[in-house]
N, C-alpha and C. Protein backbone atom coordinates (compact mmCIF):
# COMPACT_ATOMS: atom_id res chain seq x y z
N UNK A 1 0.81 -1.20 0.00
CA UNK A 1 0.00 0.00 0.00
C UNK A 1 0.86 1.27 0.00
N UNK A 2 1.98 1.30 0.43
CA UNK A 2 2.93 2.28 0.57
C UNK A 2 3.55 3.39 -0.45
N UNK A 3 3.63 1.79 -1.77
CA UNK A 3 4.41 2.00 -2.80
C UNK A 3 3.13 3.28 -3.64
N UNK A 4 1.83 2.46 -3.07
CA UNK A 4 0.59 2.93 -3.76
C UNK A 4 0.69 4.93 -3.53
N UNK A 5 0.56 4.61 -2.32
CA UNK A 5 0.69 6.44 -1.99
C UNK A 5 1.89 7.21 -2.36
N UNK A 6 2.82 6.14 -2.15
CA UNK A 6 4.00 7.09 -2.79
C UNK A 6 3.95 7.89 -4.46
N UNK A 7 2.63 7.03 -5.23
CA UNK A 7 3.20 7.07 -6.40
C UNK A 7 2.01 8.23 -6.62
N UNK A 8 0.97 8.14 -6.01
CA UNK A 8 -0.02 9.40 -5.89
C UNK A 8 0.44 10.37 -5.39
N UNK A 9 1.22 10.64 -4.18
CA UNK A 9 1.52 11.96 -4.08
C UNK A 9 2.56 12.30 -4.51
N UNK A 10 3.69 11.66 -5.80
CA UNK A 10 4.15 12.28 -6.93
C UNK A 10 3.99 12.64 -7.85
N UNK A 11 2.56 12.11 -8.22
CA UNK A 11 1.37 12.49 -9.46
C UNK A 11 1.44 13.95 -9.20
N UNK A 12 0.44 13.58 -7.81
CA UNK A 12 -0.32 15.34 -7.33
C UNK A 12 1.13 16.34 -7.64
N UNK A 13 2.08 16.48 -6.60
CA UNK A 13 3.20 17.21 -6.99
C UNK A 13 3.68 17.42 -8.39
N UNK A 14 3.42 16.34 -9.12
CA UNK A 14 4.53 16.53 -10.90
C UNK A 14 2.94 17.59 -11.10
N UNK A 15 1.87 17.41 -10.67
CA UNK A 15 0.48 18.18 -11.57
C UNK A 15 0.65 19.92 -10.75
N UNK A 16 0.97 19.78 -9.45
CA UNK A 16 1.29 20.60 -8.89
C UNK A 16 2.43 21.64 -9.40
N UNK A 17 3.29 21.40 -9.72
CA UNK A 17 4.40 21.64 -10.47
C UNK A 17 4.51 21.74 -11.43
N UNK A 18 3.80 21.50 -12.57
CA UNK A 18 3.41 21.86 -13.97
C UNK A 18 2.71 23.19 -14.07
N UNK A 19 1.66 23.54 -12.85
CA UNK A 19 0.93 24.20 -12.77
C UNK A 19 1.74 25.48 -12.28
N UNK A 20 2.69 25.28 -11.85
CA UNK A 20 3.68 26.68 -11.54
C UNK A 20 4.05 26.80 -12.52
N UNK A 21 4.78 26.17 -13.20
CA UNK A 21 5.96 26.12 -14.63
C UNK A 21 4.88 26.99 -15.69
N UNK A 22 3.51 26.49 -15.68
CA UNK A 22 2.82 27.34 -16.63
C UNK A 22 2.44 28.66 -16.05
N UNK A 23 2.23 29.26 -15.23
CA UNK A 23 2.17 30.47 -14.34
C UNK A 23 3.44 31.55 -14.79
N UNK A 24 4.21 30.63 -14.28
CA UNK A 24 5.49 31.24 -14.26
C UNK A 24 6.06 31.98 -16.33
N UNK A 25 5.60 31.01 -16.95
CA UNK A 25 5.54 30.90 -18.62
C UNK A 25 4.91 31.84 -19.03
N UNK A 26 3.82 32.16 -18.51
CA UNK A 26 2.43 32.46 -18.91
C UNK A 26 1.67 31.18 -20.18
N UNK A 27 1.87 30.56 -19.83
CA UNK A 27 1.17 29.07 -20.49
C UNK A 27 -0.07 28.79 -19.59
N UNK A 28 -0.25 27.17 -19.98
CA UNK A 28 -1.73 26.57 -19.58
C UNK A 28 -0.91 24.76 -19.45
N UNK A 29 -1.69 24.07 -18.50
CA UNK A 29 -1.75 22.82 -18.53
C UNK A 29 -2.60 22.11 -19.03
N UNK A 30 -2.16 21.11 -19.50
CA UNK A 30 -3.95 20.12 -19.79
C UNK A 30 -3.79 18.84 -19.14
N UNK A 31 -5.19 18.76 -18.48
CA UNK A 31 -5.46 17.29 -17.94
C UNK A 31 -6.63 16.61 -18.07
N UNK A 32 -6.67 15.54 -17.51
CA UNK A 32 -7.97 14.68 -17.99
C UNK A 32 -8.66 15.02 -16.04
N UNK A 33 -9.80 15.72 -16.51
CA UNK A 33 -10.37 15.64 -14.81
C UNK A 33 -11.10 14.37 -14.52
N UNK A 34 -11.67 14.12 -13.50
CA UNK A 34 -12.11 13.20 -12.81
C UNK A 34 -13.10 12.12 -13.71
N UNK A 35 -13.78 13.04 -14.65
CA UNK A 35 -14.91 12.31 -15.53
C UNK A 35 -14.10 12.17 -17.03
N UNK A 36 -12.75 12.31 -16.64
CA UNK A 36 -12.65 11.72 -18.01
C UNK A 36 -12.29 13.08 -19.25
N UNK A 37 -12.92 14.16 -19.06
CA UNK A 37 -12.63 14.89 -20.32
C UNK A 37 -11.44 15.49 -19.80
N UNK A 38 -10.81 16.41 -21.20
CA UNK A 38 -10.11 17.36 -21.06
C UNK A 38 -9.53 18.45 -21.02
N UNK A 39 -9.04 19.26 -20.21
CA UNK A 39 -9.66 20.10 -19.58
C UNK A 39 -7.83 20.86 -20.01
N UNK A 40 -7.97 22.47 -20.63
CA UNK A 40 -6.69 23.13 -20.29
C UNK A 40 -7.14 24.37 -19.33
N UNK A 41 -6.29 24.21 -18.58
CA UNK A 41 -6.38 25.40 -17.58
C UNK A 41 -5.19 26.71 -17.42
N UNK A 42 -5.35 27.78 -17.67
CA UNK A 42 -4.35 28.83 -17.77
C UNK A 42 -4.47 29.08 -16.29
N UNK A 43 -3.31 29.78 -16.52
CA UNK A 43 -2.26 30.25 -15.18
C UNK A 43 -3.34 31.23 -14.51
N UNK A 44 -4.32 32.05 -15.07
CA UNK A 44 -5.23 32.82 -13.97
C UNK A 44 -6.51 31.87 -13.57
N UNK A 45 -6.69 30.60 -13.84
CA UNK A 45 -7.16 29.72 -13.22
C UNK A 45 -8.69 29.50 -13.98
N UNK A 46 -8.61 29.91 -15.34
CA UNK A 46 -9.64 30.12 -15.94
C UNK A 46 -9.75 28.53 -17.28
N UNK A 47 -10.82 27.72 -17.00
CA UNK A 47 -10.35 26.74 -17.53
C UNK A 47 -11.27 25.99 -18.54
N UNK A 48 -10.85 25.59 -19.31
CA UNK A 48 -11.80 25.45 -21.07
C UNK A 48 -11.70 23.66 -21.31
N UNK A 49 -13.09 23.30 -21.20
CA UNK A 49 -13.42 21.81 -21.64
C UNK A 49 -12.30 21.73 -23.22
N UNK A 50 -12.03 20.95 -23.34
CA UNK A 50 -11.42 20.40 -24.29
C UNK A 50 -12.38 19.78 -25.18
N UNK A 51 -13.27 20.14 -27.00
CA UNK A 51 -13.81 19.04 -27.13
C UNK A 51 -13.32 18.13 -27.33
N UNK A 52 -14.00 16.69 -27.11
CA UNK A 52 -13.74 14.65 -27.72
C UNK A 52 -13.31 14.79 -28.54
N UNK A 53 -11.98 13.95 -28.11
CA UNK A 53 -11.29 14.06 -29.42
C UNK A 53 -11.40 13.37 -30.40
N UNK A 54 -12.49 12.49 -30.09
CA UNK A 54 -13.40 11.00 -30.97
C UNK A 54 -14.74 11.66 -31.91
N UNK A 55 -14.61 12.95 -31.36
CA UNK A 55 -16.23 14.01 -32.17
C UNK A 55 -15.48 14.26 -33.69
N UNK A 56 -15.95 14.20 -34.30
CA UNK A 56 -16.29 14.25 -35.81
C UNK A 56 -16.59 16.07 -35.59
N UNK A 57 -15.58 16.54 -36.47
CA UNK A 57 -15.57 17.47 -37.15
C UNK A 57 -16.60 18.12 -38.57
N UNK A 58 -17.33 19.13 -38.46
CA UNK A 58 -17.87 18.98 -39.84
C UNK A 58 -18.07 20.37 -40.49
């Protein structure tokens, strides 16, 4: 179980830490939130669904 937490709270930190690096840039991160979509979020914390990237264009 140990190995388990160890490897989550280096997730959180590397996501944590991306999230400065783009601040600091003036960039944005992207991640997949909890349900699955994806999500970029800029450095003033303002953050834009990503559409499916499986959606058909037309």
């Amino acid at each position: 179980m140990e190995r388990s937490d160890d490897l989550k709270k280096l997730i959180k930190l590397t996501g944590e830490r991306a999230k400065l690096d783009a601040k600091a840039n003036g960039t944005y991160v992207v991640y997949k939130d909890l349900a699955g979509k994806l999500v970029k979020e800029y450095a003033d914390g303002l953050k834009e669904v990503l559409p499916d990237e499986n959606q058909e264009y037309v």
